[in-house]
C-alpha atoms as a PDB file:
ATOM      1  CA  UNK A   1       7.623  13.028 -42.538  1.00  0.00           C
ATOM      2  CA  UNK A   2       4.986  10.510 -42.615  1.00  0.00           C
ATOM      3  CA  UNK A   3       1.305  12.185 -42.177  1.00  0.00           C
ATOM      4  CA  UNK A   4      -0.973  10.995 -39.126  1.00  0.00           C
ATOM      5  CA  UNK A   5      -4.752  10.534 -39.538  1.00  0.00           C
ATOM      6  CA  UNK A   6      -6.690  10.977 -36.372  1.00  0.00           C
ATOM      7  CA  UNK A   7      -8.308   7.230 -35.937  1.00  0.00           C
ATOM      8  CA  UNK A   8     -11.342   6.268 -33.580  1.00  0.00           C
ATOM      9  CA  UNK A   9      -8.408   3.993 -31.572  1.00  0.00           C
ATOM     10  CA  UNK A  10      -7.054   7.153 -30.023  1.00  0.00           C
ATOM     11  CA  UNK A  11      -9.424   6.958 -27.298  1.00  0.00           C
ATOM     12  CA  UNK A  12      -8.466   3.183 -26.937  1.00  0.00           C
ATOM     13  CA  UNK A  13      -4.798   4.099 -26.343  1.00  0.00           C
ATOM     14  CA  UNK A  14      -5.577   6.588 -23.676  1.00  0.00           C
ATOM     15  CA  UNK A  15      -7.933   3.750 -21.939  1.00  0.00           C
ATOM     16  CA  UNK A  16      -5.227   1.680 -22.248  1.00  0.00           C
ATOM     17  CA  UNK A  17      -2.456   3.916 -20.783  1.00  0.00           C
ATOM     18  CA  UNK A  18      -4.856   4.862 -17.988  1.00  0.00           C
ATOM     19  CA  UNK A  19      -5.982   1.079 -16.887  1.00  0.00           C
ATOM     20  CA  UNK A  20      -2.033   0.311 -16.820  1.00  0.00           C
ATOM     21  CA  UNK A  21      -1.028   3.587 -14.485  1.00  0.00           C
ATOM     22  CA  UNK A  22      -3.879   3.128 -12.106  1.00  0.00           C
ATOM     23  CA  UNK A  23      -3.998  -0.494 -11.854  1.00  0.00           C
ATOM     24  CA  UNK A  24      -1.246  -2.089 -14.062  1.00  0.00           C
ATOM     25  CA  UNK A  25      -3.781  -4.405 -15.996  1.00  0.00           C
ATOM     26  CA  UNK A  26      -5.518  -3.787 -19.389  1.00  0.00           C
ATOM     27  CA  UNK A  27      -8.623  -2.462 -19.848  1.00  0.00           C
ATOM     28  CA  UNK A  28     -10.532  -6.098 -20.257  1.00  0.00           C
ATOM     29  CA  UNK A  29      -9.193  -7.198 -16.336  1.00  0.00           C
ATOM     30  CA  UNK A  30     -10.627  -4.820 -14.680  1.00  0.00           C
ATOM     31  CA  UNK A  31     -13.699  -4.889 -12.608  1.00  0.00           C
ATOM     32  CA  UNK A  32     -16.485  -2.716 -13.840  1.00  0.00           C
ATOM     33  CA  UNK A  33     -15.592   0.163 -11.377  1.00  0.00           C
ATOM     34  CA  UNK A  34     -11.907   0.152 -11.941  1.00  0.00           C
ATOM     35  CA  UNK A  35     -13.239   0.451 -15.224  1.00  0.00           C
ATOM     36  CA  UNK A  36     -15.221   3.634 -15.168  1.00  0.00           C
ATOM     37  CA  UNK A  37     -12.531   4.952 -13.167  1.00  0.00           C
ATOM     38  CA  UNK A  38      -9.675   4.248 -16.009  1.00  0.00           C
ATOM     39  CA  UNK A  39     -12.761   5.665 -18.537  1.00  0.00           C
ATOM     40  CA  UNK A  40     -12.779   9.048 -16.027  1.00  0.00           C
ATOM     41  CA  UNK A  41      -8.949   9.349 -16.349  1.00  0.00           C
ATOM     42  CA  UNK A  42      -8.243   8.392 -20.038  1.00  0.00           C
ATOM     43  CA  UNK A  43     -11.464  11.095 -21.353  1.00  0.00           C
ATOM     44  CA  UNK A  44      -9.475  13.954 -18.835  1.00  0.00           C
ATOM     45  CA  UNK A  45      -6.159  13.137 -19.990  1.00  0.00           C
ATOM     46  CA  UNK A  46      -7.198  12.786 -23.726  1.00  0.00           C
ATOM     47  CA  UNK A  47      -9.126  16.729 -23.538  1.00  0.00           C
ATOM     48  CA  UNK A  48      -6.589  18.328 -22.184  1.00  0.00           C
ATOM     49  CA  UNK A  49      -4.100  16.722 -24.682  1.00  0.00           C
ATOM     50  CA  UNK A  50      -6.835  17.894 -27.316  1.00  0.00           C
ATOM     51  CA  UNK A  51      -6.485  21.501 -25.691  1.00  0.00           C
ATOM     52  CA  UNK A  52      -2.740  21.053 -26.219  1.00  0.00           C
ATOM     53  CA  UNK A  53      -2.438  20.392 -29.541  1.00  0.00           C
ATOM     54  CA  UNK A  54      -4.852  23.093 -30.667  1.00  0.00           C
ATOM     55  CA  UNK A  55      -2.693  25.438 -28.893  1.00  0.00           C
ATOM     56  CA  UNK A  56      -0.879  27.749 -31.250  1.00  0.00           C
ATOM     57  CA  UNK A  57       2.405  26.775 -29.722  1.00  0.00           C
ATOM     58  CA  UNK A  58       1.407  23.678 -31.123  1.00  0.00           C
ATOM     59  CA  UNK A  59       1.326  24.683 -35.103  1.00  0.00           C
ATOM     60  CA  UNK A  60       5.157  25.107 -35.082  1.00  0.00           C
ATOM     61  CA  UNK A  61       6.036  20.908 -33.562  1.00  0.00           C
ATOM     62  CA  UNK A  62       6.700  18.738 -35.954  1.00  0.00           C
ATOM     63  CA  UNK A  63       7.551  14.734 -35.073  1.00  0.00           C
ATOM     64  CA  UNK A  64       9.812  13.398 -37.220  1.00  0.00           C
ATOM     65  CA  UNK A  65       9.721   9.600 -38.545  1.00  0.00           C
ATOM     66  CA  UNK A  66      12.689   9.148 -36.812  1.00  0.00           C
ATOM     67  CA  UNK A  67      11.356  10.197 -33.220  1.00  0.00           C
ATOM     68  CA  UNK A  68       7.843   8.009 -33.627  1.00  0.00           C
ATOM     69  CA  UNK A  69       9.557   5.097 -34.686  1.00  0.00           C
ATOM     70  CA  UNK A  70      11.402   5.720 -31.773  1.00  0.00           C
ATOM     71  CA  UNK A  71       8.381   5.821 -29.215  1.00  0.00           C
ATOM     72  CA  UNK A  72       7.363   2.638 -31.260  1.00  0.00           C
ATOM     73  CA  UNK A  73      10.058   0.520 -31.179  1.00  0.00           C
ATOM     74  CA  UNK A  74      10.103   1.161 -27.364  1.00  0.00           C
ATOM     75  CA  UNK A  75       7.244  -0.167 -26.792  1.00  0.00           C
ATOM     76  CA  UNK A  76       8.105  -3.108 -28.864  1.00  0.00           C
ATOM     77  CA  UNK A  77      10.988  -3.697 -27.210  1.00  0.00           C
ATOM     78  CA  UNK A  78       8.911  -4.789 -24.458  1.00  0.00           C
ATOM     79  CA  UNK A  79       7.827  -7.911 -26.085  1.00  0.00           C
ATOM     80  CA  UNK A  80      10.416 -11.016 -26.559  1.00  0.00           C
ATOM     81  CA  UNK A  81       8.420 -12.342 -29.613  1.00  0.00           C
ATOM     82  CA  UNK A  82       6.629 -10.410 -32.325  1.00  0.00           C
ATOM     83  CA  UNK A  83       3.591 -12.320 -32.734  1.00  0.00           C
ATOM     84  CA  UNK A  84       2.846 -11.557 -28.895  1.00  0.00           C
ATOM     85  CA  UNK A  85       3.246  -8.148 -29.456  1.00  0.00           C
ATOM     86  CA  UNK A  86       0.372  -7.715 -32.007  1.00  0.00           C
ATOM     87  CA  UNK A  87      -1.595 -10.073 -30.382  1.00  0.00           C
ATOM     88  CA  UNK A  88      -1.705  -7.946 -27.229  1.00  0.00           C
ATOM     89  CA  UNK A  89      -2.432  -4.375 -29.467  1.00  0.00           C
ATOM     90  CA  UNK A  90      -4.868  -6.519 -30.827  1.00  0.00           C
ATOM     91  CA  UNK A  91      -6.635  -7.806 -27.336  1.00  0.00           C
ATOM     92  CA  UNK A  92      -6.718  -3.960 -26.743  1.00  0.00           C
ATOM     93  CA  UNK A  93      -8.001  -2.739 -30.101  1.00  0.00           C
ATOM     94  CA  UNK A  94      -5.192  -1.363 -31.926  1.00  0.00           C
ATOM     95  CA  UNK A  95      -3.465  -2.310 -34.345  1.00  0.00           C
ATOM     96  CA  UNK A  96       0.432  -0.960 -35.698  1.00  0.00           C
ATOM     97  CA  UNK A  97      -1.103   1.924 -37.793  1.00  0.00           C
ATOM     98  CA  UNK A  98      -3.835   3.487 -34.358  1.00  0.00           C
ATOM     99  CA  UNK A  99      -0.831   2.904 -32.070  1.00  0.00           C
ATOM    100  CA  UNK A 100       1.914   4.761 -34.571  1.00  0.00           C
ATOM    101  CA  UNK A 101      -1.022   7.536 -34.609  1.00  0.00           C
ATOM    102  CA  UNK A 102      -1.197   7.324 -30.755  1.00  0.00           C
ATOM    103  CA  UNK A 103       2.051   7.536 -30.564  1.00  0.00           C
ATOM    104  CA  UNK A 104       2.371  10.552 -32.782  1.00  0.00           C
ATOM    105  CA  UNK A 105       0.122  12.725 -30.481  1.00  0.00           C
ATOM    106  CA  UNK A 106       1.486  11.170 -27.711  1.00  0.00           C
ATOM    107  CA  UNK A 107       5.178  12.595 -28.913  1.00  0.00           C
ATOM    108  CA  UNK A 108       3.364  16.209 -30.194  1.00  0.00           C
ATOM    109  CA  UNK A 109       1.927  16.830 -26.449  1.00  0.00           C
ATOM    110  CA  UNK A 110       4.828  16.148 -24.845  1.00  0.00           C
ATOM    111  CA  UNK A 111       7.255  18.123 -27.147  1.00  0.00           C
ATOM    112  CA  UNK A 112       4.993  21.466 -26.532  1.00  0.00           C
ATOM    113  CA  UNK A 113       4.916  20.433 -22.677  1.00  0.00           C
ATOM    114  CA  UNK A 114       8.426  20.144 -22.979  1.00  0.00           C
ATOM    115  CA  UNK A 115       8.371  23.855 -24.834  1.00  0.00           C
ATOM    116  CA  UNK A 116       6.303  25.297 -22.291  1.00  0.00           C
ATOM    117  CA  UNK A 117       8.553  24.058 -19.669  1.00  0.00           C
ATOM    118  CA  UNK A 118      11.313  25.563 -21.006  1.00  0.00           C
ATOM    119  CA  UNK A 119       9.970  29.427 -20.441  1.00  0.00           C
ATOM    120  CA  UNK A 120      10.297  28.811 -16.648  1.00  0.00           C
ATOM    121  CA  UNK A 121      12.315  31.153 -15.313  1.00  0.00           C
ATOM    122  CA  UNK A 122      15.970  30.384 -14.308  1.00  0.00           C
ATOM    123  CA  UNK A 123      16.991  29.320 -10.919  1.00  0.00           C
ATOM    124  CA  UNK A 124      19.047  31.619  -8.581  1.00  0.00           C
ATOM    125  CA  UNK A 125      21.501  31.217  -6.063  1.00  0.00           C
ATOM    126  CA  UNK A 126      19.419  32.863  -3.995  1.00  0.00           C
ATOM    127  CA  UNK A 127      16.421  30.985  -4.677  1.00  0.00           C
ATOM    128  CA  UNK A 128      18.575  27.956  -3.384  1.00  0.00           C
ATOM    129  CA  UNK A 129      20.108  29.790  -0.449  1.00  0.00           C
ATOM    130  CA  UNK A 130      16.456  30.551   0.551  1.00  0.00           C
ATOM    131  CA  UNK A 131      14.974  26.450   0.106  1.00  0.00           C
ATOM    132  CA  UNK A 132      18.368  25.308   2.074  1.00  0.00           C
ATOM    133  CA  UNK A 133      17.807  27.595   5.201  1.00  0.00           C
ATOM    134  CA  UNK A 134      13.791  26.802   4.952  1.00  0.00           C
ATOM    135  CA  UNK A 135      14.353  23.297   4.708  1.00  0.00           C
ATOM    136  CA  UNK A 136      17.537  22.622   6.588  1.00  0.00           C
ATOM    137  CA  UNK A 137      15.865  19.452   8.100  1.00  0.00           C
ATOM    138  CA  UNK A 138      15.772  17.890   4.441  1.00  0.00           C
ATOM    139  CA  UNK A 139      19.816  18.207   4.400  1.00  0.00           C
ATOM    140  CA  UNK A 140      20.178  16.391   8.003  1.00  0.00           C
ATOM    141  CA  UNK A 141      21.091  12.382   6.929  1.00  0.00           C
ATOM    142  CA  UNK A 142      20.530   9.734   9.581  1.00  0.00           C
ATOM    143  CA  UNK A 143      23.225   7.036   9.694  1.00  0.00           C
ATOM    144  CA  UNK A 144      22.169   4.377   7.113  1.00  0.00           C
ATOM    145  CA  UNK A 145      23.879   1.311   6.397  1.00  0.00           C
ATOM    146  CA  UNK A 146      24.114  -0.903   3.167  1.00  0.00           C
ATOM    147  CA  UNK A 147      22.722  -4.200   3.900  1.00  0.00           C
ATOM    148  CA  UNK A 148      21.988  -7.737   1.906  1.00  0.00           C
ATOM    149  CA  UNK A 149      20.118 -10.377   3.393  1.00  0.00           C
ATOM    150  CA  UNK A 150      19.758 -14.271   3.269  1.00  0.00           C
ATOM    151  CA  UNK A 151      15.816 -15.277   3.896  1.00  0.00           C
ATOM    152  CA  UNK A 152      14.960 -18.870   4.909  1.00  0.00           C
ATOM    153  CA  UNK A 153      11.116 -19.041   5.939  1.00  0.00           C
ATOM    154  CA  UNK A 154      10.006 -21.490   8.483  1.00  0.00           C
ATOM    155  CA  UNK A 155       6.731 -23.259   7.388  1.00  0.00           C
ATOM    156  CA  UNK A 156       5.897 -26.780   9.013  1.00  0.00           C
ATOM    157  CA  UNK A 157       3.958 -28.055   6.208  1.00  0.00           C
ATOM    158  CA  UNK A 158       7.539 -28.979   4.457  1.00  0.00           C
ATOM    159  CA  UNK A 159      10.583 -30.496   5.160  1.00  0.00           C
ATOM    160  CA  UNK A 160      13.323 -28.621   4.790  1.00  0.00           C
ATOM    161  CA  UNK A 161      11.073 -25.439   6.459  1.00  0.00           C
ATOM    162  CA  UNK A 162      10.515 -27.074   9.713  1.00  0.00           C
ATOM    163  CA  UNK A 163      11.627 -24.804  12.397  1.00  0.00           C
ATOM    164  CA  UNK A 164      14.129 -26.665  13.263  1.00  0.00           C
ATOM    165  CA  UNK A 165      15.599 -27.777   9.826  1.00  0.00           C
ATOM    166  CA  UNK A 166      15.218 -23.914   8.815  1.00  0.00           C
ATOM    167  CA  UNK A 167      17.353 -22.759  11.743  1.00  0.00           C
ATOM    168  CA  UNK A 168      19.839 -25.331  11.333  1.00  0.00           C
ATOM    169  CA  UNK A 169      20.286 -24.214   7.311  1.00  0.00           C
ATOM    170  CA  UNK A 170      20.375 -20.471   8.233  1.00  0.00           C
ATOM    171  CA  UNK A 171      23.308 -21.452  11.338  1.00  0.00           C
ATOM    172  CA  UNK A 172      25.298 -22.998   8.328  1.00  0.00           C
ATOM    173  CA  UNK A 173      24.676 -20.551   5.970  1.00  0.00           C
ATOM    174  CA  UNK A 174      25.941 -18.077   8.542  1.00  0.00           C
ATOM    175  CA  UNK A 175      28.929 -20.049   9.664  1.00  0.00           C
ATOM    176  CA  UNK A 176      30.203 -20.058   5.996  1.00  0.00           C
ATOM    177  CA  UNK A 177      29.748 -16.615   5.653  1.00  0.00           C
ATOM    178  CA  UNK A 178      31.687 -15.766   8.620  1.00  0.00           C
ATOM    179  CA  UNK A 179      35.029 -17.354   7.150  1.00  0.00           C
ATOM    180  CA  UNK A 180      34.531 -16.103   3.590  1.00  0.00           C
ATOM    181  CA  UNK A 181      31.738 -13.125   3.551  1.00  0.00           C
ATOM    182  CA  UNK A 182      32.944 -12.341   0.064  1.00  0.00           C
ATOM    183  CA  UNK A 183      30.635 -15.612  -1.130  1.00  0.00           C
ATOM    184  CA  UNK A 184      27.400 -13.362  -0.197  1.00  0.00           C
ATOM    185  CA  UNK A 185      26.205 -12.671  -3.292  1.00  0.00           C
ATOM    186  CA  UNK A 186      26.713 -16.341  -4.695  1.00  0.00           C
ATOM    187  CA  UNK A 187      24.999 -18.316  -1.302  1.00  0.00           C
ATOM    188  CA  UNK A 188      22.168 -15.446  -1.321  1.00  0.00           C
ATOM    189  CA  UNK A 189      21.616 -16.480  -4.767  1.00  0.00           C
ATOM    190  CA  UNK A 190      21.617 -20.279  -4.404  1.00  0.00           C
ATOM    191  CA  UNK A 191      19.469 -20.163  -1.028  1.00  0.00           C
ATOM    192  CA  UNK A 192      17.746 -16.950  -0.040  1.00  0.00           C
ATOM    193  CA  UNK A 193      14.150 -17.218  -0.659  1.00  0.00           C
ATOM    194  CA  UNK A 194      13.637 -13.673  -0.806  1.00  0.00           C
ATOM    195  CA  UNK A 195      12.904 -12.206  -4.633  1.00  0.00           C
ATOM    196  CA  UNK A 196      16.259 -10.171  -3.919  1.00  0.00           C
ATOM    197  CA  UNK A 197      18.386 -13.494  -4.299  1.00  0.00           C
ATOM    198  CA  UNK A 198      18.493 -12.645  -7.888  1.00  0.00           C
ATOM    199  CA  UNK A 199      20.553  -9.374  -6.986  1.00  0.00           C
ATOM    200  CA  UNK A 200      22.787 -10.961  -4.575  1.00  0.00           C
ATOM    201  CA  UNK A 201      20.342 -10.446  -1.601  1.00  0.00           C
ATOM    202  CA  UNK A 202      20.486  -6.813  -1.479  1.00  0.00           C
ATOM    203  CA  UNK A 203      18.160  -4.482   0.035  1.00  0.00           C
ATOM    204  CA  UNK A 204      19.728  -1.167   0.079  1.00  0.00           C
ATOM    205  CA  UNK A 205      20.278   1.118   1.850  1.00  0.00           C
ATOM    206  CA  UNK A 206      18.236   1.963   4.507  1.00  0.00           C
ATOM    207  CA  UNK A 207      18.265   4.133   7.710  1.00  0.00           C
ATOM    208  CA  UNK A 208      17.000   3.232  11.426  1.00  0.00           C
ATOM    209  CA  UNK A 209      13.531   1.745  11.802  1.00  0.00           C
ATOM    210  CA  UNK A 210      13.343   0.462   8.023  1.00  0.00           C
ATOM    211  CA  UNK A 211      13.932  -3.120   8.749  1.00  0.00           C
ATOM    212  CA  UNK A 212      12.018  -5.616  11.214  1.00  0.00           C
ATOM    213  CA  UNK A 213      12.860  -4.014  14.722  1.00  0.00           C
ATOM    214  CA  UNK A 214      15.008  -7.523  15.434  1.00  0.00           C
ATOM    215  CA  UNK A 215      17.077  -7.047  12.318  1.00  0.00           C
ATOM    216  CA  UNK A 216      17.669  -2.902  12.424  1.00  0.00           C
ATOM    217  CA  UNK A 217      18.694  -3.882  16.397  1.00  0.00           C
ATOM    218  CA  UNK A 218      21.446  -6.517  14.938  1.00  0.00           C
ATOM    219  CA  UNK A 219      22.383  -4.214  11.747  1.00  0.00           C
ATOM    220  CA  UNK A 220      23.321  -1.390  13.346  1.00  0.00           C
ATOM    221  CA  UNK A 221      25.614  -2.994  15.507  1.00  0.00           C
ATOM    222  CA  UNK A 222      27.931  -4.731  12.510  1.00  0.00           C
ATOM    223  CA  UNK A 223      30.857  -3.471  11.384  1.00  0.00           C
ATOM    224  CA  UNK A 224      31.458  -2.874   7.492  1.00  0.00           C
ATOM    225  CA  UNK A 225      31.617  -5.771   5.946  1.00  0.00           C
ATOM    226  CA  UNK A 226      30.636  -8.273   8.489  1.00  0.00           C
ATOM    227  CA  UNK A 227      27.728 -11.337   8.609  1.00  0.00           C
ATOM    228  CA  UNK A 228      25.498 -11.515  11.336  1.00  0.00           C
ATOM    229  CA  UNK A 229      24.707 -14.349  12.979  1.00  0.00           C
ATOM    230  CA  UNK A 230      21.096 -15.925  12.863  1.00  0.00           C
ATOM    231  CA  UNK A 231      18.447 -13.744  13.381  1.00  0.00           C
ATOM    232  CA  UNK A 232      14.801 -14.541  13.490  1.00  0.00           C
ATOM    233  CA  UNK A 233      11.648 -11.851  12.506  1.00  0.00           C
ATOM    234  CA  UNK A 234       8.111 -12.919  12.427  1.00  0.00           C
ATOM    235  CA  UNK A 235       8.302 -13.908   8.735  1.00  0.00           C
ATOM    236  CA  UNK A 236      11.757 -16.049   9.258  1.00  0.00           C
ATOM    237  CA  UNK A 237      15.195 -16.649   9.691  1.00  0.00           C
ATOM    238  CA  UNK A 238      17.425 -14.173   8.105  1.00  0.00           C
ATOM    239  CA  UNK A 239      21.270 -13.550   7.693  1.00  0.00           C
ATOM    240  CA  UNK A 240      22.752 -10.276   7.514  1.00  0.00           C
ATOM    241  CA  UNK A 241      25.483  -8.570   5.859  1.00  0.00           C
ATOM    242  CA  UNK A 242      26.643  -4.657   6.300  1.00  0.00           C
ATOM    243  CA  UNK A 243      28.206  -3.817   2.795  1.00  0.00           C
ATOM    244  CA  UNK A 244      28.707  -0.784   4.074  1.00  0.00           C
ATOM    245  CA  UNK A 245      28.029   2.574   6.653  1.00  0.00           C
ATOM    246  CA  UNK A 246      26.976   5.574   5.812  1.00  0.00           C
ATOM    247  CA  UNK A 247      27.828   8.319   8.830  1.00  0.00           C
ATOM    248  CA  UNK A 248      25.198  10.876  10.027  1.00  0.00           C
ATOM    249  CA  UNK A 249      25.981  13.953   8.121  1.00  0.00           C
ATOM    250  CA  UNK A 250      24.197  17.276   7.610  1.00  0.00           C
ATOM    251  CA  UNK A 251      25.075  18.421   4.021  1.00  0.00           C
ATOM    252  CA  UNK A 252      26.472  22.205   3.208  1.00  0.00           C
ATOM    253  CA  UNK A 253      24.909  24.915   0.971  1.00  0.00           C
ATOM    254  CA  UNK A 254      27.324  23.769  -1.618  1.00  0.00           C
ATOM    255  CA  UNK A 255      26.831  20.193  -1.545  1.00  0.00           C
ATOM    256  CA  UNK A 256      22.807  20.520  -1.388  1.00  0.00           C
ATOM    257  CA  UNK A 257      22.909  22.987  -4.331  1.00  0.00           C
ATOM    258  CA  UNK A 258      22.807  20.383  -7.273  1.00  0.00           C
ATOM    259  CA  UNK A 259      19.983  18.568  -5.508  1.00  0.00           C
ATOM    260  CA  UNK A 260      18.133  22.169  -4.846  1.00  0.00           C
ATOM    261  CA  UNK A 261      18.092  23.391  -8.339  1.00  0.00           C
ATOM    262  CA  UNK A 262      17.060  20.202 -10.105  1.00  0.00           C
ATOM    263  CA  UNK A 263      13.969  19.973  -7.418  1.00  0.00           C
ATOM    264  CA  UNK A 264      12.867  23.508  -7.832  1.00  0.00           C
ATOM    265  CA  UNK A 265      13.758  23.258 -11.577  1.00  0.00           C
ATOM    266  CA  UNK A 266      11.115  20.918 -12.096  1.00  0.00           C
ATOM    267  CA  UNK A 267       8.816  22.292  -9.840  1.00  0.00           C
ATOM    268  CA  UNK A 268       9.219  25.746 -11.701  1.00  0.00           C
ATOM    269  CA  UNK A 269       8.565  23.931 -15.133  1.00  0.00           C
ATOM    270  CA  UNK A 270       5.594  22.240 -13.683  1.00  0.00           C
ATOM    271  CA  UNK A 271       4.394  25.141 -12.665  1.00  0.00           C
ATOM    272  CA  UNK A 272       4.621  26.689 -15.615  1.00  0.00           C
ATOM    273  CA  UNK A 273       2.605  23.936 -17.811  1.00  0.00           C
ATOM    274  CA  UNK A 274      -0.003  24.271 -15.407  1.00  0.00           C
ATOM    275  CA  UNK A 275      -0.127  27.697 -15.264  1.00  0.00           C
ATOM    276  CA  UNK A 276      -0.307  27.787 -19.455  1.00  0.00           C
ATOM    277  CA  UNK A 277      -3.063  24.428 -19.382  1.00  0.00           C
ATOM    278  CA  UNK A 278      -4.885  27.122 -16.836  1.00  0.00           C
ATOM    279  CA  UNK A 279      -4.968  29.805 -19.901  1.00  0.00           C
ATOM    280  CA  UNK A 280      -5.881  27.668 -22.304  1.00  0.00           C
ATOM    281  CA  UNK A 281      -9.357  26.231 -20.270  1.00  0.00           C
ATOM    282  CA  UNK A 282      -9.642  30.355 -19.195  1.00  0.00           C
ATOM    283  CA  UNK A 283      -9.412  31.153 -22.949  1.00  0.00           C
ATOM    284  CA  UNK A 284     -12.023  28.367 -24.366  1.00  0.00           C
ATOM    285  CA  UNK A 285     -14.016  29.534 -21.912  1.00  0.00           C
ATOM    286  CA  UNK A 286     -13.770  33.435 -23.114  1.00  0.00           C
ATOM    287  CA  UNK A 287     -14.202  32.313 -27.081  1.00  0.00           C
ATOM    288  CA  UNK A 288     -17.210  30.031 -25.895  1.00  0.00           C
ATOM    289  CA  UNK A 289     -19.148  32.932 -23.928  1.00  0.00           C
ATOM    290  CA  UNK A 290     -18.518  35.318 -26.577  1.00  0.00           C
ATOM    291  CA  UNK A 291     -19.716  32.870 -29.369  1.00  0.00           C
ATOM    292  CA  UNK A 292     -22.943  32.749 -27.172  1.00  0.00           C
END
């Protein structure tokens, strides 16, 4: 296995990791206060990764070369060309050797997380019986109805988004949908101006009260598989299509249980990493008042 050095760029990968979850840009885009805030964040989440690995659960993980070049290649994956991907580690002050030894603590933390995690204590059928009857309005599903959408937007300052001229282009759109409805995906595609053209128009599924009021009124009055006819929101003209309806149904013990134990699995789990983080700060605090 290949040995790690601890580099100075460590830091620089936590900045990093902490600009992109709070605000999804690199550390040199932000603002000076979205800054200090990303600085806050990545010094937290870099001590009490420190606190992790000098753990002595920590002494028995190993990372194999196998698993870092896996968290590697990952994130090189990301990039399209290779030159673009080095140029970026280099914009944010790494380079392949500080990001494989990011990457390396990175993998250690979460492997003694994950070993932590695993002393939670098993879930019972009891335990589930208990959450279902506690929470019995979490198990009580609205009617909801698989829908796509065709979007024309009505702006005067063009042409062909007049009010008129959009109107007209939505009443033909809808007028070929009504005799073959099965051409959807492939008109959404070619004329819906809403980012979900390039899946076919679709916007999920979606219970009452999701939607513009005009369009849940019209949608929950189709039948499976049938186009509405024009409609018109505040943003636009749209055209509707019900893939599909999903009944009102309030879900048994038995068909709730899968969903039960994998939520209070993980909740037990996190519970249990917090409660052993806890110890740890509890027990540097100890060793540091007896040192004094």
């Amino acid at each position: 296995m290949t040995k790690i050095e601890k580099p100075v760029q460590l830091e620089t990968y936590n900045l990093l990791r902490a600009a992109l979850s709070l605000f999804k840009k690199s550390p040199a885009e932000l603002a000076e206060a979205e800054l200090q805030q990303a600085k806050i964040q990545a010094l937290n989440e870099f001590s009490i990764e420190s606190r992790v690995l000098n753990a002595p659960e920590a002494s028995a993980v190993f990372i194999t070369d196998q698993e870092l070049q896996q968290a590697y290649q990952e994130i090189r994956d990301r990039y399209h060309d290779e030159n673009d991907f080095f140029s970026d580690l280099e914009k944010n002050q790494l380079n392949k050797a500080s990001l494989l030894a990011a990457l390396h603590r990175q993998c250690k933390v979460n492997t003694v997380l994950e070993l932590i995690a695993s002393r939670a204590p098993a879930i019972s059928e009891v335990d589930i019986g208990i959450y279902y009857h506690l929470h019995a309005e979490q198990f009580n599903l609205p009617e909801r109805r698989e829908v796509c959408h065709i979007f024309i937007s009505i702006n005067p300052d063009y042409a062909e988004n007049t009010l008129e001229t959009a109107l007209l282009r939505a009443q033909e759109l809808a007028e070929k949908l009504h005799k073959k409805p099965h051409k959807f995906a492939d008109l959404a595609l070619r004329h819906s101006e809403c980012p979900t053209a390039l899946q076919g128009g679709v916007l999920g599924i979606v219970p009452r009260g999701t939607l513009y009021p005009e369009l849940d009124a019209v949608l929950f009055n189709l039948k499976a598989g049938q186009v509405s006819d024009v409609v018109k929101s505040e943003i636009g003209f749209h055209v509707l299509l019900c893939k599909s309806i999903q009944k009102h149904e309030t879900l048994s013990l038995a068909k709730a249980t899968p969903k039960i134990r994998q939520l209070m699995k993980e909740r037990a789990r996190r519970t249990c990493q917090r409660a052993w983080l806890a110890s740890l700060t509890t027990s540097e605090s100890g060793e540091s008042s007896h040192e004094r």
